[in-house]
Structure formats: structure tokens, C-alpha cells
C-alpha atoms as a PDB file:
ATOM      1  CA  UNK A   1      -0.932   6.544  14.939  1.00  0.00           C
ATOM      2  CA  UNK A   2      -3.474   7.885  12.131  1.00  0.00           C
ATOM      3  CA  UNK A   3      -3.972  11.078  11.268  1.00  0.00           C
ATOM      4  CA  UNK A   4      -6.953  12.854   9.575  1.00  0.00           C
ATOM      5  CA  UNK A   5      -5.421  15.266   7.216  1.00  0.00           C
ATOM      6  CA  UNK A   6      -7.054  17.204   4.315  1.00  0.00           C
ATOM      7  CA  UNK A   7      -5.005  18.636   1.479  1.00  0.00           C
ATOM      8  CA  UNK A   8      -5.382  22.448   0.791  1.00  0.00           C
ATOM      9  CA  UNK A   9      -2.732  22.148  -1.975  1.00  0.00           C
ATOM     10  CA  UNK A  10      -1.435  19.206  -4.184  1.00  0.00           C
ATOM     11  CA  UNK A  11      -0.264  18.105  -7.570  1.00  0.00           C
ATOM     12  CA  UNK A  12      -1.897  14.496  -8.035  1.00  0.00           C
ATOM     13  CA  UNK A  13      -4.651  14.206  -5.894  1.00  0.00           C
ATOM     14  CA  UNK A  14      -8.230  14.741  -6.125  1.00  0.00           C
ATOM     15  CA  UNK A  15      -9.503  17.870  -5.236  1.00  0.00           C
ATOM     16  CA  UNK A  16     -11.196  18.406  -1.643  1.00  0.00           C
ATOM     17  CA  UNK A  17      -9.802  14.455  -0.905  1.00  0.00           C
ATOM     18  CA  UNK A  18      -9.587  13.488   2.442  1.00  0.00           C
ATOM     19  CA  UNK A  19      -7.280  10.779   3.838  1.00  0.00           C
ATOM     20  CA  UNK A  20      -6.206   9.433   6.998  1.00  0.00           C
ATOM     21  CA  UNK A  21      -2.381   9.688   6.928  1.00  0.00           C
ATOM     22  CA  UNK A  22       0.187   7.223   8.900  1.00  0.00           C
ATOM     23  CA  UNK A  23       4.074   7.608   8.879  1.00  0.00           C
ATOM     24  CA  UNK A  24       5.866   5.071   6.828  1.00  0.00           C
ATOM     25  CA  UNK A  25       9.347   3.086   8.009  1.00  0.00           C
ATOM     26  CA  UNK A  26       9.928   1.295   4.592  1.00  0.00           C
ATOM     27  CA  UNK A  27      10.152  -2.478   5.035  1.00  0.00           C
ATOM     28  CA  UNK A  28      11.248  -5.353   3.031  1.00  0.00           C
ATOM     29  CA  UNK A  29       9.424  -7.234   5.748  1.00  0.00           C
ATOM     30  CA  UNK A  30       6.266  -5.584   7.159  1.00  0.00           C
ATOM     31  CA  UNK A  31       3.112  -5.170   5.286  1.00  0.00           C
ATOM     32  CA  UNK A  32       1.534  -1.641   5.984  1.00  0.00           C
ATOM     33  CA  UNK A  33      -1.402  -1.811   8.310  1.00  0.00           C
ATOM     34  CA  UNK A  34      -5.191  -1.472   7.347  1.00  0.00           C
ATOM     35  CA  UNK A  35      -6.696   1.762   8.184  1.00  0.00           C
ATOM     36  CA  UNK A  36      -9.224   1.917  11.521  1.00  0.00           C
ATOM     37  CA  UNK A  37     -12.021   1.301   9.027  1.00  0.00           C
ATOM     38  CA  UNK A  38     -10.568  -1.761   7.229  1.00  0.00           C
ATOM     39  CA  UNK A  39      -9.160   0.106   4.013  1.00  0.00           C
ATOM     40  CA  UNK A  40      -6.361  -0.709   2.583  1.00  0.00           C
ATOM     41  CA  UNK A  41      -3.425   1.802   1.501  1.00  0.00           C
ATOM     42  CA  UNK A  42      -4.691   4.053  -1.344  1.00  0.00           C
ATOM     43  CA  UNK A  43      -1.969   6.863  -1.707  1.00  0.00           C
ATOM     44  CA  UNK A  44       1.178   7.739  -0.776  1.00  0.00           C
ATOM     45  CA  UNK A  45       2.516  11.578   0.023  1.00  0.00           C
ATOM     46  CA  UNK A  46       6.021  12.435  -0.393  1.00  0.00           C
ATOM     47  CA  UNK A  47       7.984  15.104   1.600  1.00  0.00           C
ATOM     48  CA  UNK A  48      11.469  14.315   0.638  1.00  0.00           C
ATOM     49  CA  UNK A  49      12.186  13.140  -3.089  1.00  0.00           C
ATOM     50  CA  UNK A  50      13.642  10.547  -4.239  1.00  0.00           C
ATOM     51  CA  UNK A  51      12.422   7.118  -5.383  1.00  0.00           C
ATOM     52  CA  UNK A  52       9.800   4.695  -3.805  1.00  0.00           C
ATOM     53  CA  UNK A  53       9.941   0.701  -4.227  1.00  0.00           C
ATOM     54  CA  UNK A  54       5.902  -0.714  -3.493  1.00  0.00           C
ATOM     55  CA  UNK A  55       4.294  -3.888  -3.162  1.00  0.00           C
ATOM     56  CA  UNK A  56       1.050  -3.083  -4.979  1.00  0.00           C
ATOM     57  CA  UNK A  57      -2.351  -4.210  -3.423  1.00  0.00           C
ATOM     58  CA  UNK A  58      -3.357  -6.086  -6.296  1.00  0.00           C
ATOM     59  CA  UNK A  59       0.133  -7.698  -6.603  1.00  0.00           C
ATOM     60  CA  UNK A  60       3.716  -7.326  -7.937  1.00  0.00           C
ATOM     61  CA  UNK A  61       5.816  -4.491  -7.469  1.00  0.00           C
ATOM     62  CA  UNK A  62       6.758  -0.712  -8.804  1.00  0.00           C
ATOM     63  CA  UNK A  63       9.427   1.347  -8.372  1.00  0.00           C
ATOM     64  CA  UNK A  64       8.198   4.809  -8.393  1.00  0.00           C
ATOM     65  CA  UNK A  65      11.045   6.922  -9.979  1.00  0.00           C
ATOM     66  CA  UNK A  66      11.969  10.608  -9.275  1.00  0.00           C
ATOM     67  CA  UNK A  67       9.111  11.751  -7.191  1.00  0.00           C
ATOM     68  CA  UNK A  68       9.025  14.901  -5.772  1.00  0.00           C
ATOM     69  CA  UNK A  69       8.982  16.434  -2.363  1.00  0.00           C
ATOM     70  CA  UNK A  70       5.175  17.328  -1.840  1.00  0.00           C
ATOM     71  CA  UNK A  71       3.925  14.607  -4.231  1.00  0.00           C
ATOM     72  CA  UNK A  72       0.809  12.542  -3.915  1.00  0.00           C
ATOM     73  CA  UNK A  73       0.612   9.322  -5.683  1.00  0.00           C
ATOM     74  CA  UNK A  74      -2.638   7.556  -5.830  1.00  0.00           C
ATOM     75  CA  UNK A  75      -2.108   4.230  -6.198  1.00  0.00           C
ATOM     76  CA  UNK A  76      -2.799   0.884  -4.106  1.00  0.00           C
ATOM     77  CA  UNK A  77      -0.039  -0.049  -1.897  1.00  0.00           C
ATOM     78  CA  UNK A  78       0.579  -3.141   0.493  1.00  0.00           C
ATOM     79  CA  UNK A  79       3.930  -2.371   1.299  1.00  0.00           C
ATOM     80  CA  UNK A  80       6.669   0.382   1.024  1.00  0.00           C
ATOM     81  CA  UNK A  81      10.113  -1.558   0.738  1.00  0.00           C
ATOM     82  CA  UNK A  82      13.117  -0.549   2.353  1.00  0.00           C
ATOM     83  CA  UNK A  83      15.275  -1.566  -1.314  1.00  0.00           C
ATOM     84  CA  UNK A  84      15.645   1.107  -3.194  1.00  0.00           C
ATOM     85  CA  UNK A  85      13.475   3.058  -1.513  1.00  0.00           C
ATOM     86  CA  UNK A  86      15.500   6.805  -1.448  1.00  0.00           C
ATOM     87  CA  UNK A  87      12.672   8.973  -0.590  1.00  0.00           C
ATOM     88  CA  UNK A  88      12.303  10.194   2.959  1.00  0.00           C
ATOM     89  CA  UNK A  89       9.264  11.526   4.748  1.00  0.00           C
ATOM     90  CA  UNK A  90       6.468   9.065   3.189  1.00  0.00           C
ATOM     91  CA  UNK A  91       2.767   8.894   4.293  1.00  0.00           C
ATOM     92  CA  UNK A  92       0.757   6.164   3.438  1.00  0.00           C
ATOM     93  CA  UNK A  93      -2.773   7.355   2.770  1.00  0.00           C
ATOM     94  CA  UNK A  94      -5.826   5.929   3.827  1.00  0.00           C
END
């Protein structure tokens, strides 16, 4: 389910953003879904650190290193993969 969500506090991402939120199960499988409106993944917040392995919208892959717990990361993301994937807590952000 998507949630609207607006940031009062953050390191990384734009000031007054808003984003619709969903809960992320990383998958080596499963593309994430598009957002109600169509969009496509354009952040990712962190609640537990640790490191996050993407697909990236525009193709290949990233292994985000070291992230921290209430981190933002705006980048373009098709899929959050289960493989060395260590962080816990992840919303993809619409």
C-alpha cells in the first residue's frame, strides 16, 4: 500500500519534497511496482543501515555502501535485490 509522506527532517533530500512511500521486501526476482500515477521509483529511505544492492532505472546495477539509518538516496531504482542487500527498513520513494 502507498503512503503519502512528507519529510520534516533529512540529510539527502530536497527540501519541502514530497513522496509517496511503499515498503520494500528486497528481491532478486520482483521489479518494484510503478507508483498510482505511473512514476517510476525515484528514492529510497533507509531506517536500518547497512548496504543496498539496486537495479537502476536506466540500467545496470549499484551497490549502495554504508548507508545510514534515516538516509534518503535519490536515485532511480527498478529493483531492490535481496544479494547483498544488509539494510533493513527500506522505502522506495515515489
Amino acid at each position: 500500500m502507498f503512503i503519502s509522506s512528507k519529510p520534516t527532517v533529512s540529510r539527502n533530500a530536497p527540501e519541502h519534497a514530497e513522496y509517496q512511500a511503499l515498503a520494500v521486501t528486497p528481491s532478486d526476482a520482483v521489479d518494484l511496482p510503478t507508483a498510482p500515477d505511473g512514476g517510476d521509483c525515484r528514492g529510497l529511505y533507509i531506517t536500518g543501515a547497512g548496504n543496498v544492492n539496486v537495479n537502476l532505472t536506466g540500467g545496470g546495477t549499484a551497490v549502495l555502501t554504508t548507508l545510514s539509518a534515516g538516509q534518503y538516496v535519490v536515485i532511480g531504482v527498478s529493483r531492490v535485490l535481496a544479494t547483498s542487500t544488509t539494510a533493513t527498513g527500506i522505502l522506495a520513494l515515489y
